[in-house]
C-alpha atoms as a PDB file:
ATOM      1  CA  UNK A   1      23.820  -3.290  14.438  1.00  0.00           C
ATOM      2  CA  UNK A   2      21.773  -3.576  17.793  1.00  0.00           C
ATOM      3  CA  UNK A   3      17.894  -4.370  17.413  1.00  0.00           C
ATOM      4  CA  UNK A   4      16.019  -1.221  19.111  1.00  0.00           C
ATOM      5  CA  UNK A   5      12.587  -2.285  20.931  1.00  0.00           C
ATOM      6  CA  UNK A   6      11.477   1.417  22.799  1.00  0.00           C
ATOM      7  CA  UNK A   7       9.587   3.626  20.506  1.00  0.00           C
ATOM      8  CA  UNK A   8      10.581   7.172  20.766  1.00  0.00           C
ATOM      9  CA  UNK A   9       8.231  10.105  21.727  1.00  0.00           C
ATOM     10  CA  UNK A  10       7.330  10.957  18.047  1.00  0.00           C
ATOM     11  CA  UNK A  11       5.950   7.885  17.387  1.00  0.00           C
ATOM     12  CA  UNK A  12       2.328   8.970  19.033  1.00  0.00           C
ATOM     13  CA  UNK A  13      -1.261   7.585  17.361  1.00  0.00           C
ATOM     14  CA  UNK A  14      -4.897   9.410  18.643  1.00  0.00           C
ATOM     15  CA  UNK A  15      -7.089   7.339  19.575  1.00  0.00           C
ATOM     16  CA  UNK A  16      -9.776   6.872  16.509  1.00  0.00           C
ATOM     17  CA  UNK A  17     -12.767   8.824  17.970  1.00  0.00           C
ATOM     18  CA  UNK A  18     -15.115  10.919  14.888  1.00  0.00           C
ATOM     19  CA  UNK A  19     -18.383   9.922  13.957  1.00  0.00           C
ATOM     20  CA  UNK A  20     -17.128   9.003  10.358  1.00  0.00           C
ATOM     21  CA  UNK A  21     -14.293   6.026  11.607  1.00  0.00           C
ATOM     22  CA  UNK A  22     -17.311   4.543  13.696  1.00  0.00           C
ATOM     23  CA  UNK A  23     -19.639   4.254  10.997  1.00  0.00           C
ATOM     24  CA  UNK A  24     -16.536   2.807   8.984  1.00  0.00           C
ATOM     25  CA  UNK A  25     -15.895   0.385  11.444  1.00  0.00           C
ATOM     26  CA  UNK A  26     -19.932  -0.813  12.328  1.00  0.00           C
ATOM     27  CA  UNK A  27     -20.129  -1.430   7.688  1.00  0.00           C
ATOM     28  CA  UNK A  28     -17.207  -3.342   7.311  1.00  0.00           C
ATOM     29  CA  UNK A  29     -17.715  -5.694  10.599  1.00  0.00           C
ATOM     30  CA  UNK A  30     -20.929  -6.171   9.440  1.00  0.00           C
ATOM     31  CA  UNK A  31     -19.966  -7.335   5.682  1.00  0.00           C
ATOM     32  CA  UNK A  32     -17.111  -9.191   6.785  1.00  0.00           C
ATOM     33  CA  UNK A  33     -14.745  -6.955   4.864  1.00  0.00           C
ATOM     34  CA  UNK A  34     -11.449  -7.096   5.134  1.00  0.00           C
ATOM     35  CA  UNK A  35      -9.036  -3.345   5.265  1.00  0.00           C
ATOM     36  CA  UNK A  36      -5.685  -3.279   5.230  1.00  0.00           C
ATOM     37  CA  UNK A  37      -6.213  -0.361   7.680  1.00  0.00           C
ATOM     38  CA  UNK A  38      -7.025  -2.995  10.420  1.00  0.00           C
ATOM     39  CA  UNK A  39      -5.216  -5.748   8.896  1.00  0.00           C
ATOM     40  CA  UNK A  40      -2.063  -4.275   8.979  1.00  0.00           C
ATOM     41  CA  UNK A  41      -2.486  -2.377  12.038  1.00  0.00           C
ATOM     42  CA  UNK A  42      -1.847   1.535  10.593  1.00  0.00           C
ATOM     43  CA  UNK A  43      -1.691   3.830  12.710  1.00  0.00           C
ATOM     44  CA  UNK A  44      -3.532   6.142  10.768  1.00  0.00           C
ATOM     45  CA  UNK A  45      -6.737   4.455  10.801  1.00  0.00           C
ATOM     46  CA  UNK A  46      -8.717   7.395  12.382  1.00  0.00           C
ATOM     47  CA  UNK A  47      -7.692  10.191  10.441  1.00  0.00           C
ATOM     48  CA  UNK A  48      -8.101   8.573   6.536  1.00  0.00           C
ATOM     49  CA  UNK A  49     -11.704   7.266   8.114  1.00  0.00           C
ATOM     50  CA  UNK A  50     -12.425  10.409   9.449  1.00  0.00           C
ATOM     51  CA  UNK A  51     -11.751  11.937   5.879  1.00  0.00           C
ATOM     52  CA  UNK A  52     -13.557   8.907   4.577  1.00  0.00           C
ATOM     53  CA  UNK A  53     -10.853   7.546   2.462  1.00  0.00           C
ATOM     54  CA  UNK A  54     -10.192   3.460   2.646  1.00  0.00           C
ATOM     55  CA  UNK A  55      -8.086   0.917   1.928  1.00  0.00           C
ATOM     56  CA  UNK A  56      -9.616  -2.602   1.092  1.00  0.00           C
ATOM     57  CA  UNK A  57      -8.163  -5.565   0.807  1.00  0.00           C
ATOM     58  CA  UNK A  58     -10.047  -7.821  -1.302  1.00  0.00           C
ATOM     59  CA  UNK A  59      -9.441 -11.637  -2.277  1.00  0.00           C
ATOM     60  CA  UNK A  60      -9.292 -12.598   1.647  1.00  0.00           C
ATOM     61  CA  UNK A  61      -7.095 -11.922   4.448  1.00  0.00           C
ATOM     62  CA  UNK A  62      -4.429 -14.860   4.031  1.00  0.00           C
ATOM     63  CA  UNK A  63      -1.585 -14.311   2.124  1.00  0.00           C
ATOM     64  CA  UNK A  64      -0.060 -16.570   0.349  1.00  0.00           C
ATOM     65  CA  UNK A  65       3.906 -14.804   0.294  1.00  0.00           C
ATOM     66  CA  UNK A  66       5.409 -14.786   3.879  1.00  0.00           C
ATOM     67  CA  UNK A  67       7.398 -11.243   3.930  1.00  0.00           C
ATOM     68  CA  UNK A  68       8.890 -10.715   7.380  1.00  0.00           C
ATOM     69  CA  UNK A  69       7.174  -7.143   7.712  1.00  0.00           C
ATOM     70  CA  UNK A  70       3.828  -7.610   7.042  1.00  0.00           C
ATOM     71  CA  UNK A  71       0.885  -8.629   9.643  1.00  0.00           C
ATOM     72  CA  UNK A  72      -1.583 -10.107   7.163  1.00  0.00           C
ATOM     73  CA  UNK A  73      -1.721 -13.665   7.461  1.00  0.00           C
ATOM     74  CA  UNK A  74       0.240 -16.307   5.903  1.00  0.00           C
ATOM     75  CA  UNK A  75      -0.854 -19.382   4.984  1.00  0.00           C
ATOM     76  CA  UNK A  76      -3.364 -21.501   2.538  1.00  0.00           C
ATOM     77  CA  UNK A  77      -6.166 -18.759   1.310  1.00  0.00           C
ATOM     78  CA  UNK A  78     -10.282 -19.833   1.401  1.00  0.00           C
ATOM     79  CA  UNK A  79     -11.907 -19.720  -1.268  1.00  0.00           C
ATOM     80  CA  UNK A  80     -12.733 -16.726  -3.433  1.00  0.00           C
ATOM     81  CA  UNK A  81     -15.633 -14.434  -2.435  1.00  0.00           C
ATOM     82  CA  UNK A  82     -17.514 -13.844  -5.428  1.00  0.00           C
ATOM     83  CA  UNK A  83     -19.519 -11.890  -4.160  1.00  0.00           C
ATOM     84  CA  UNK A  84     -17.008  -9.748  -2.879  1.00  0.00           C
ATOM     85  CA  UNK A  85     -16.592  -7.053  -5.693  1.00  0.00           C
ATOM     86  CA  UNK A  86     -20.273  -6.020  -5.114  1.00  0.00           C
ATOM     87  CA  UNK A  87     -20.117  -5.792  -0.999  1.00  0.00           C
ATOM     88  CA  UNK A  88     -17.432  -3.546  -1.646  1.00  0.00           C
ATOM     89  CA  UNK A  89     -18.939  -1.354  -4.103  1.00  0.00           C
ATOM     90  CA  UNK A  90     -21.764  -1.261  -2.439  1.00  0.00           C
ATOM     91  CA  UNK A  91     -20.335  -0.256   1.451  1.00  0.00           C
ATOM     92  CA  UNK A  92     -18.262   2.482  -0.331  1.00  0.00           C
ATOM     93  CA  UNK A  93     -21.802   3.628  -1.512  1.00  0.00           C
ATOM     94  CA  UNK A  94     -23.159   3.679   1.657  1.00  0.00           C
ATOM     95  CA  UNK A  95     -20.314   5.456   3.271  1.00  0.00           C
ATOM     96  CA  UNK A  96     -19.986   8.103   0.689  1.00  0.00           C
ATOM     97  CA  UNK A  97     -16.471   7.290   0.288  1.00  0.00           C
ATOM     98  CA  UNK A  98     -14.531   9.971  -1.957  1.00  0.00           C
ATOM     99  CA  UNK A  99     -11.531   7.974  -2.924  1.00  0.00           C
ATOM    100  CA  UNK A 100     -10.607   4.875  -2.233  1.00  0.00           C
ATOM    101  CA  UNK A 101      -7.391   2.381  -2.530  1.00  0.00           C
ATOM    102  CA  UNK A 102      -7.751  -0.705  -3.618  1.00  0.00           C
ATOM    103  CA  UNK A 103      -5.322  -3.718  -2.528  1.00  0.00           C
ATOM    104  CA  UNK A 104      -5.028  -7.753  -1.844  1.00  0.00           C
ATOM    105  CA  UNK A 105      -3.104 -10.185  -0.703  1.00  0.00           C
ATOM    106  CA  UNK A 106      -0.855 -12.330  -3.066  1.00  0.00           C
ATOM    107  CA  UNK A 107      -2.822 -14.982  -4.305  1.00  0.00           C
ATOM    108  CA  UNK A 108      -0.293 -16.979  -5.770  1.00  0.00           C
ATOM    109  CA  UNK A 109      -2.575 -20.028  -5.991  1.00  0.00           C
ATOM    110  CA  UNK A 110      -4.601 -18.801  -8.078  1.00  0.00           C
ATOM    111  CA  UNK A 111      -3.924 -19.025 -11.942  1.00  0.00           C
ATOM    112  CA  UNK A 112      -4.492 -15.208 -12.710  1.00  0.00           C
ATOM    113  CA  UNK A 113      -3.634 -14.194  -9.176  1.00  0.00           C
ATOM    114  CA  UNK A 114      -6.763 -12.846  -8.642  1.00  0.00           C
ATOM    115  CA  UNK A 115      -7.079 -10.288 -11.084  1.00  0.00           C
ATOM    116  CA  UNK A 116     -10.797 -11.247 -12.005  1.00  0.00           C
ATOM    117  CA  UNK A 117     -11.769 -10.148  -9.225  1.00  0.00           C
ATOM    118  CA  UNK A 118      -9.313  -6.745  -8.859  1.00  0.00           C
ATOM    119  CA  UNK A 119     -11.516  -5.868 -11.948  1.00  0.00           C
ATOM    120  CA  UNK A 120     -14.637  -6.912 -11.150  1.00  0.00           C
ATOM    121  CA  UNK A 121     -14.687  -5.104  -7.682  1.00  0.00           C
ATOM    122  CA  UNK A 122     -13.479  -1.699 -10.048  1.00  0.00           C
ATOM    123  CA  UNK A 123     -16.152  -2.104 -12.148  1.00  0.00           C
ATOM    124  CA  UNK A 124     -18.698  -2.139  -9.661  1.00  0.00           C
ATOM    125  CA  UNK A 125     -17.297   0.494  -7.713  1.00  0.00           C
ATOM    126  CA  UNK A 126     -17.168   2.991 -10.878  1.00  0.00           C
ATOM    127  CA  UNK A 127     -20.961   1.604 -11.384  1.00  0.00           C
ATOM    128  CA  UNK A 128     -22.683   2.442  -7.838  1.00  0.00           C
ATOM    129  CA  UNK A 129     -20.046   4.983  -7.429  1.00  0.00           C
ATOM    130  CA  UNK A 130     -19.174   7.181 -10.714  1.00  0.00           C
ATOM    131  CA  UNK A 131     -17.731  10.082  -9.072  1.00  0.00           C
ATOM    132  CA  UNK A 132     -15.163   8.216  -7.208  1.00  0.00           C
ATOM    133  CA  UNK A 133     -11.445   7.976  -7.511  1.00  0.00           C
ATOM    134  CA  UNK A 134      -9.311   5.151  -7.310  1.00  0.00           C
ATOM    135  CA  UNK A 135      -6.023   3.806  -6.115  1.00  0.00           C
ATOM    136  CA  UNK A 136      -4.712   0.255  -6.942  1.00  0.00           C
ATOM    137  CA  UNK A 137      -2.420  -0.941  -4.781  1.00  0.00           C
ATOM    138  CA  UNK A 138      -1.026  -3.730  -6.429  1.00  0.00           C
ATOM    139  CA  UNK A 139       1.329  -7.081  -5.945  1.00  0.00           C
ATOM    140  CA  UNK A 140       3.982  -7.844  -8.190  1.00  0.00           C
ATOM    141  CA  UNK A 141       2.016 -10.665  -9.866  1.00  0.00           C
ATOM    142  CA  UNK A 142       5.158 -12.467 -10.559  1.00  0.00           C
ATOM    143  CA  UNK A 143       5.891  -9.362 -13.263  1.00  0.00           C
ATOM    144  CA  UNK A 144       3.222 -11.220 -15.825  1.00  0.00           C
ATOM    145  CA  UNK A 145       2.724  -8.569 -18.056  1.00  0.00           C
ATOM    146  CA  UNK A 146      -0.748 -10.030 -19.430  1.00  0.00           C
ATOM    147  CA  UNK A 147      -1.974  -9.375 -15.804  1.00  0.00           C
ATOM    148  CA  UNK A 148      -0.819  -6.281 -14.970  1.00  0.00           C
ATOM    149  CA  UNK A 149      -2.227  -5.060 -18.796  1.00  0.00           C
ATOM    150  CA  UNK A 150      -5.438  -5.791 -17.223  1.00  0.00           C
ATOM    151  CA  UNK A 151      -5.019  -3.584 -14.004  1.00  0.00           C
ATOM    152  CA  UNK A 152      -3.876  -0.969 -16.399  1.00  0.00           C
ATOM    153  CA  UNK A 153      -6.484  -1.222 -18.832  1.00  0.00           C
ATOM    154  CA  UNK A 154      -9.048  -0.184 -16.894  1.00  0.00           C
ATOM    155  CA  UNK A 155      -7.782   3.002 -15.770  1.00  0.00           C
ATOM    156  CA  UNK A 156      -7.306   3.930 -12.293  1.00  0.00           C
ATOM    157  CA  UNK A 157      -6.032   6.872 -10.906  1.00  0.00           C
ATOM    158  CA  UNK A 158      -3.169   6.044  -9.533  1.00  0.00           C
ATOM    159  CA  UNK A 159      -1.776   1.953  -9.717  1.00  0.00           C
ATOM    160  CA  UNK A 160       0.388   1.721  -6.827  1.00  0.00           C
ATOM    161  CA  UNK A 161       3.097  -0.813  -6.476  1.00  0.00           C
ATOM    162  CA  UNK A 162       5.372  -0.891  -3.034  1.00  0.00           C
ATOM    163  CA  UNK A 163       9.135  -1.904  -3.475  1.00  0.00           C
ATOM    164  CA  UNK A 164       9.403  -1.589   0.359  1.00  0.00           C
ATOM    165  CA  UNK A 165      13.098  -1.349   1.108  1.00  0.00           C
ATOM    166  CA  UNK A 166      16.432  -1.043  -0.254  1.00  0.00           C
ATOM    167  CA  UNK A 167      17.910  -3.917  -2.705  1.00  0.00           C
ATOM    168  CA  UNK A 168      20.300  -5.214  -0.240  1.00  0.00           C
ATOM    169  CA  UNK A 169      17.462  -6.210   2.344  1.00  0.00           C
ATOM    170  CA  UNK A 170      14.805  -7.354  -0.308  1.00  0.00           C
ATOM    171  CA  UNK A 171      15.773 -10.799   0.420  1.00  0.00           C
ATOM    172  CA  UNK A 172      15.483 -10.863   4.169  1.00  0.00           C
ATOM    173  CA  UNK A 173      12.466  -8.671   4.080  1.00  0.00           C
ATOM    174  CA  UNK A 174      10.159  -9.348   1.406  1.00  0.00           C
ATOM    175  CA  UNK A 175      10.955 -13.324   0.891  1.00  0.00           C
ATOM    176  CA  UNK A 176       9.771 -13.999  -2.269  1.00  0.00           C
ATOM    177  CA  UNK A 177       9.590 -10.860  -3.710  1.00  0.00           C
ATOM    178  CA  UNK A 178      12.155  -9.357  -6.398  1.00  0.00           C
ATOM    179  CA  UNK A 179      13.752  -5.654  -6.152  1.00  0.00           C
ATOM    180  CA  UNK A 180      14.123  -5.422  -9.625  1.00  0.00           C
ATOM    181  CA  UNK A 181      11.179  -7.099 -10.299  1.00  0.00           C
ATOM    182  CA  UNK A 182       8.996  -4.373  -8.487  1.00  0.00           C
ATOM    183  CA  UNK A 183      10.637  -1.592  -9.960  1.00  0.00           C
ATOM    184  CA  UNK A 184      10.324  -3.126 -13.306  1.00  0.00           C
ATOM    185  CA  UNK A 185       6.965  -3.382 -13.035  1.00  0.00           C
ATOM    186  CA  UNK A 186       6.256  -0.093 -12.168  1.00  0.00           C
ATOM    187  CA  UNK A 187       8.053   1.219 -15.110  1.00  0.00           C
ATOM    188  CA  UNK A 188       6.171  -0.312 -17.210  1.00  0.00           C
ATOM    189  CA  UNK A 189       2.952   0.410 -15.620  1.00  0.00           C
ATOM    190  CA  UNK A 190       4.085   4.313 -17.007  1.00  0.00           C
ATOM    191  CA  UNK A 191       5.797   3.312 -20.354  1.00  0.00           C
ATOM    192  CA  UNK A 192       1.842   1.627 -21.411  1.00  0.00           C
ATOM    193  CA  UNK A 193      -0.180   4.518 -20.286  1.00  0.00           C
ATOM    194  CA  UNK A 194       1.876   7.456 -19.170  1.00  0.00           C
ATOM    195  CA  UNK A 195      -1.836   9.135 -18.112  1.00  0.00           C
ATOM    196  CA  UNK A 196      -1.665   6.818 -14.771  1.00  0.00           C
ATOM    197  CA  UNK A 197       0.138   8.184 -11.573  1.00  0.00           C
ATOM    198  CA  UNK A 198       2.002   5.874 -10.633  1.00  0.00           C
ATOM    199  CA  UNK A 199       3.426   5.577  -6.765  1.00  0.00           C
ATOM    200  CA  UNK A 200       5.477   3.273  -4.330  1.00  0.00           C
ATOM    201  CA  UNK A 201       6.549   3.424  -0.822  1.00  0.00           C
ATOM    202  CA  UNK A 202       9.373   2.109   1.105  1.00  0.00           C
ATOM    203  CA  UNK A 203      10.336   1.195   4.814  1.00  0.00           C
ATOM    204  CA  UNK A 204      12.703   2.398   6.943  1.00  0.00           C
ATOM    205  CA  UNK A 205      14.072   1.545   9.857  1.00  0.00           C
ATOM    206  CA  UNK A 206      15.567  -2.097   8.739  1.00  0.00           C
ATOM    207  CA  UNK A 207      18.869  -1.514   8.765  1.00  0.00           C
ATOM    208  CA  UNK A 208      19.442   0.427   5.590  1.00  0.00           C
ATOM    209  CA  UNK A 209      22.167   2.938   5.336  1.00  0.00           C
ATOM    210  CA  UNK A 210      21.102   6.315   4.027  1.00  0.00           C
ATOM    211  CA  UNK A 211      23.053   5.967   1.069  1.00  0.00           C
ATOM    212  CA  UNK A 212      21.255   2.839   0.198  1.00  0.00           C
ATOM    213  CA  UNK A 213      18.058   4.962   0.470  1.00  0.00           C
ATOM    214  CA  UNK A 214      18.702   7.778  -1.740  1.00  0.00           C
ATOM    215  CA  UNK A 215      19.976   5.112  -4.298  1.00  0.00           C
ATOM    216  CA  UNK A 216      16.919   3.244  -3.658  1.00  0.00           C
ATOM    217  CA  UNK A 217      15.003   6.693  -4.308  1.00  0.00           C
ATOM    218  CA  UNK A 218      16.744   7.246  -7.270  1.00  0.00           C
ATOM    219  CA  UNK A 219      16.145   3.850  -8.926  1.00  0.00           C
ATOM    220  CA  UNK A 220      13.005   4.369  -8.024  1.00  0.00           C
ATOM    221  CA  UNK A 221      12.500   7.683 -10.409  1.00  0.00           C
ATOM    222  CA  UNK A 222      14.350   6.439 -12.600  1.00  0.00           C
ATOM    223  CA  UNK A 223      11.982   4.171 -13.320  1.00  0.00           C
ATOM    224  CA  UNK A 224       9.280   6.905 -13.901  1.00  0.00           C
ATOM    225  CA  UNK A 225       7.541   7.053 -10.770  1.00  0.00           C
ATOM    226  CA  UNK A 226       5.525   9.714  -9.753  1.00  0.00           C
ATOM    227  CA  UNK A 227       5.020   9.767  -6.074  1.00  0.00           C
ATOM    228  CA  UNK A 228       6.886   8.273  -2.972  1.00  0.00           C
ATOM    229  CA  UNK A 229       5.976   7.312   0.351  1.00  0.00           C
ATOM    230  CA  UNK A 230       8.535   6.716   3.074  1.00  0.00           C
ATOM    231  CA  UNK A 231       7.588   5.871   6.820  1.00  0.00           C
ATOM    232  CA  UNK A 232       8.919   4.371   9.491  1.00  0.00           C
ATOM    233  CA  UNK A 233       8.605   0.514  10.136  1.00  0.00           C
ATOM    234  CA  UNK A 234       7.022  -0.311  13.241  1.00  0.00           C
ATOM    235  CA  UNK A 235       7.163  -4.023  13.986  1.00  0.00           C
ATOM    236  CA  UNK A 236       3.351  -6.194  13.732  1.00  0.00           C
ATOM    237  CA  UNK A 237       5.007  -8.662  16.449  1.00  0.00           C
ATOM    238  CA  UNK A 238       8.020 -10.137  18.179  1.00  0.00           C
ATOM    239  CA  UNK A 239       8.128 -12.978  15.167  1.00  0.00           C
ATOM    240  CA  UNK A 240       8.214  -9.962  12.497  1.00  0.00           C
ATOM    241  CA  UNK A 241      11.371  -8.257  11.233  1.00  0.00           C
ATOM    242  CA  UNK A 242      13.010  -6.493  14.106  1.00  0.00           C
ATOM    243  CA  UNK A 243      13.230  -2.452  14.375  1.00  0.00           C
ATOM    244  CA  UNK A 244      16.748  -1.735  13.972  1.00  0.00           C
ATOM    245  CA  UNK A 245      16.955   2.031  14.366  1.00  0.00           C
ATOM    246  CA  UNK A 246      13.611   4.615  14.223  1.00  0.00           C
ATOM    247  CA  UNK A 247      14.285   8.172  11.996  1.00  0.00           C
ATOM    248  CA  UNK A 248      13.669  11.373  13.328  1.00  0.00           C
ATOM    249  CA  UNK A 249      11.227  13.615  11.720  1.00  0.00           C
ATOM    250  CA  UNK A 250      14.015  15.861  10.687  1.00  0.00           C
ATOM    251  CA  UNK A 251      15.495  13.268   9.090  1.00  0.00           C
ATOM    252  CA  UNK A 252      12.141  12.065   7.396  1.00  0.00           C
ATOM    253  CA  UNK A 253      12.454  15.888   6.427  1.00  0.00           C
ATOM    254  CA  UNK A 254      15.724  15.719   4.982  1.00  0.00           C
ATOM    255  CA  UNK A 255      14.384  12.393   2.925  1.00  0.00           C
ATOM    256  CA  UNK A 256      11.461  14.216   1.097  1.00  0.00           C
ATOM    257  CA  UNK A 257      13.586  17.564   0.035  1.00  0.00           C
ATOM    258  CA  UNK A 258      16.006  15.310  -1.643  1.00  0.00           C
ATOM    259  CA  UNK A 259      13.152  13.432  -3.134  1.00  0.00           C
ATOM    260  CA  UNK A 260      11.554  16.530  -4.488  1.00  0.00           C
ATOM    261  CA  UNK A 261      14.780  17.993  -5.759  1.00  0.00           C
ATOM    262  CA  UNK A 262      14.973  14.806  -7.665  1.00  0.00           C
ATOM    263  CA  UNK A 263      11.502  15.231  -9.439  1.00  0.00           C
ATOM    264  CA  UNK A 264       8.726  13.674  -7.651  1.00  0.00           C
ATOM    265  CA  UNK A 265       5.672  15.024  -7.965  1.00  0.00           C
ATOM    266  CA  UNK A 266       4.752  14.399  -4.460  1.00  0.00           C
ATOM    267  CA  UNK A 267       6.348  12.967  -1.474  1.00  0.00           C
ATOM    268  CA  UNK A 268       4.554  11.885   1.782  1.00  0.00           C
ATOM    269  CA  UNK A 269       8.241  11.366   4.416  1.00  0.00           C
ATOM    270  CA  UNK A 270       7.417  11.175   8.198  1.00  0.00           C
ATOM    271  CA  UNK A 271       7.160   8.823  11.116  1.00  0.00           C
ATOM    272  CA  UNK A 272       3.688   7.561  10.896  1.00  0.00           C
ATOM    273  CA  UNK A 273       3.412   7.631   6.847  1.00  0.00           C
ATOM    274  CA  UNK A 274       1.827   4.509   4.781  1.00  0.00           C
ATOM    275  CA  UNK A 275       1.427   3.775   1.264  1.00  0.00           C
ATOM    276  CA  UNK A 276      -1.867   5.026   1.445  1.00  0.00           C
ATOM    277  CA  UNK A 277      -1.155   7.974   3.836  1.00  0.00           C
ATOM    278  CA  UNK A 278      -3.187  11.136   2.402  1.00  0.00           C
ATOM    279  CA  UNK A 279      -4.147   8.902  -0.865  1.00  0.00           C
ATOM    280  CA  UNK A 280      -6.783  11.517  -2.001  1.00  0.00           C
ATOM    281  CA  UNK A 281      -4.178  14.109  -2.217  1.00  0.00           C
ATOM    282  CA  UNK A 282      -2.144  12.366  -4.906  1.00  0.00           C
ATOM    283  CA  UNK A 283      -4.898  12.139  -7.804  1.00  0.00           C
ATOM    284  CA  UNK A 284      -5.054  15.835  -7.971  1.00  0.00           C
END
């Protein structure tokens, strides 16, 4: 299968221009926060500021897992920010954020992966913030269910968890990452507290067939999922995993009908979608 480089003409991003994405911008720069929004480039950037809905990534901005898709850096994370969870809580103050998504880097160095501070920074937020909703976007933490009790403990919204792509590229794409591991823990994010949305999002674009993605989408509800994301990979960088083919939006189209007809609650499908892609929408 031959690598494609040219984007086609639906793949189109506006220039982030409103008042709100500004203000966004000027409060994290100047509390050194880190977003996935800039972080991992997404091209939605200025229409979730503009609606002034986030995604932060907390515990630092080196990760520790290497997958081939991501642009977040790889490598040996500093040291925790203690002080992190409250700079958070307080910017969202500030900014009069209405929802907000929640997500790190793997911090596989750490002995509890960092899930002090995941519900630390919750607390706080709930504390300066008690009208807010929130998303967790969450890594695998190796499965450990004593960790993931804790994310689920505290009661978020939604506890999101991507699986990415389709088994057979898992591997290739994701590194150290498990297929069934991800799916397994999103089941039992649902079998603990069935209350909790629960949501993942996958890739395409990587070379998947589109039988491997409705089985993908179907392992996917079958392990009680709630909402789906699909969008289409866009490579960070020329070391990243290469763009093998780009869907049409008709065929993005196609994607979320059978995806509906299969019992999702909601399903974001299109060019330009990410995980967090019109986040606020799915607490309601």
């Amino acid at each position: 299968m031959n690598v494609i480089q040219k984007k086609p003409k639906w793949i189109k991003v506006k220039l982030p221009m409103s008042k709100n994405y500004h203000e966004l911008q000027k409060l994290v720069s100047l509390h050194k926060l880190n977003t996935i929004c800039q972080s991992g480039n997404c091209p939605n950037i200025g229409e979730c500021w503009d609606k002034r809905v986030a995604t932060f990534m907390i515990l630092g901005n080196i990760c520790t897992r290497s997958c081939r898709f991501c642009g977040v850096k790889t490598g040996r994370p500093d040291q925790i920010d203690w002080k992190e969870p409250d700079k958070v809580a307080k910017s969202i103050k500030i900014l009069k954020i209405k929802h907000v998504v929640l997500t790190s880097v793997n911090r596989d160095d750490l002995q509890d992966m960092g899930s002090s501070i995941w519900i630390q920074t919750i607390q706080k937020i709930r504390y300066l913030n008690p009208n807010i909703t929130i998303e967790t976007l969450i890594p695998d933490f190796k499965g450990e269910k004593k960790i993931i009790d804790k994310i689920i403990d505290i009661k978020p919204e939604v506890i999101s968890h991507n699986v990415e792509t389709v088994a057979r590229l898992t591997k290739k794409v994701r590194v150290q990452a498990k297929y069934h591991r991800s799916l397994e823990v999103l089941k039992y994010i649902k079998e603990k507290n069935q209350n909790i949305r629960t949501k993942t999002g996958i890739m395409l674009g990587l070379g998947e067939t589109k039988e491997e993605i409705i089985e993908t989408m179907k392992d996917i509800k079958e392990s009680k999922v709630d909402i789906l994301t699909m969008g289409q990979y866009l490579q960070p960088s020329i070391k990243h995993y290469p763009v093998y083919f780009f869907v049409s939006p008709d065929q993005f189209k196609e994607l979320k009908n059978i995806g509906l007809k299969m019992g999702f609650k909601y399903v974001e499908s299109g060019p330009l979608v990410r995980s967090s892609y019109h986040a606020e929408k799915h607490v309601k």
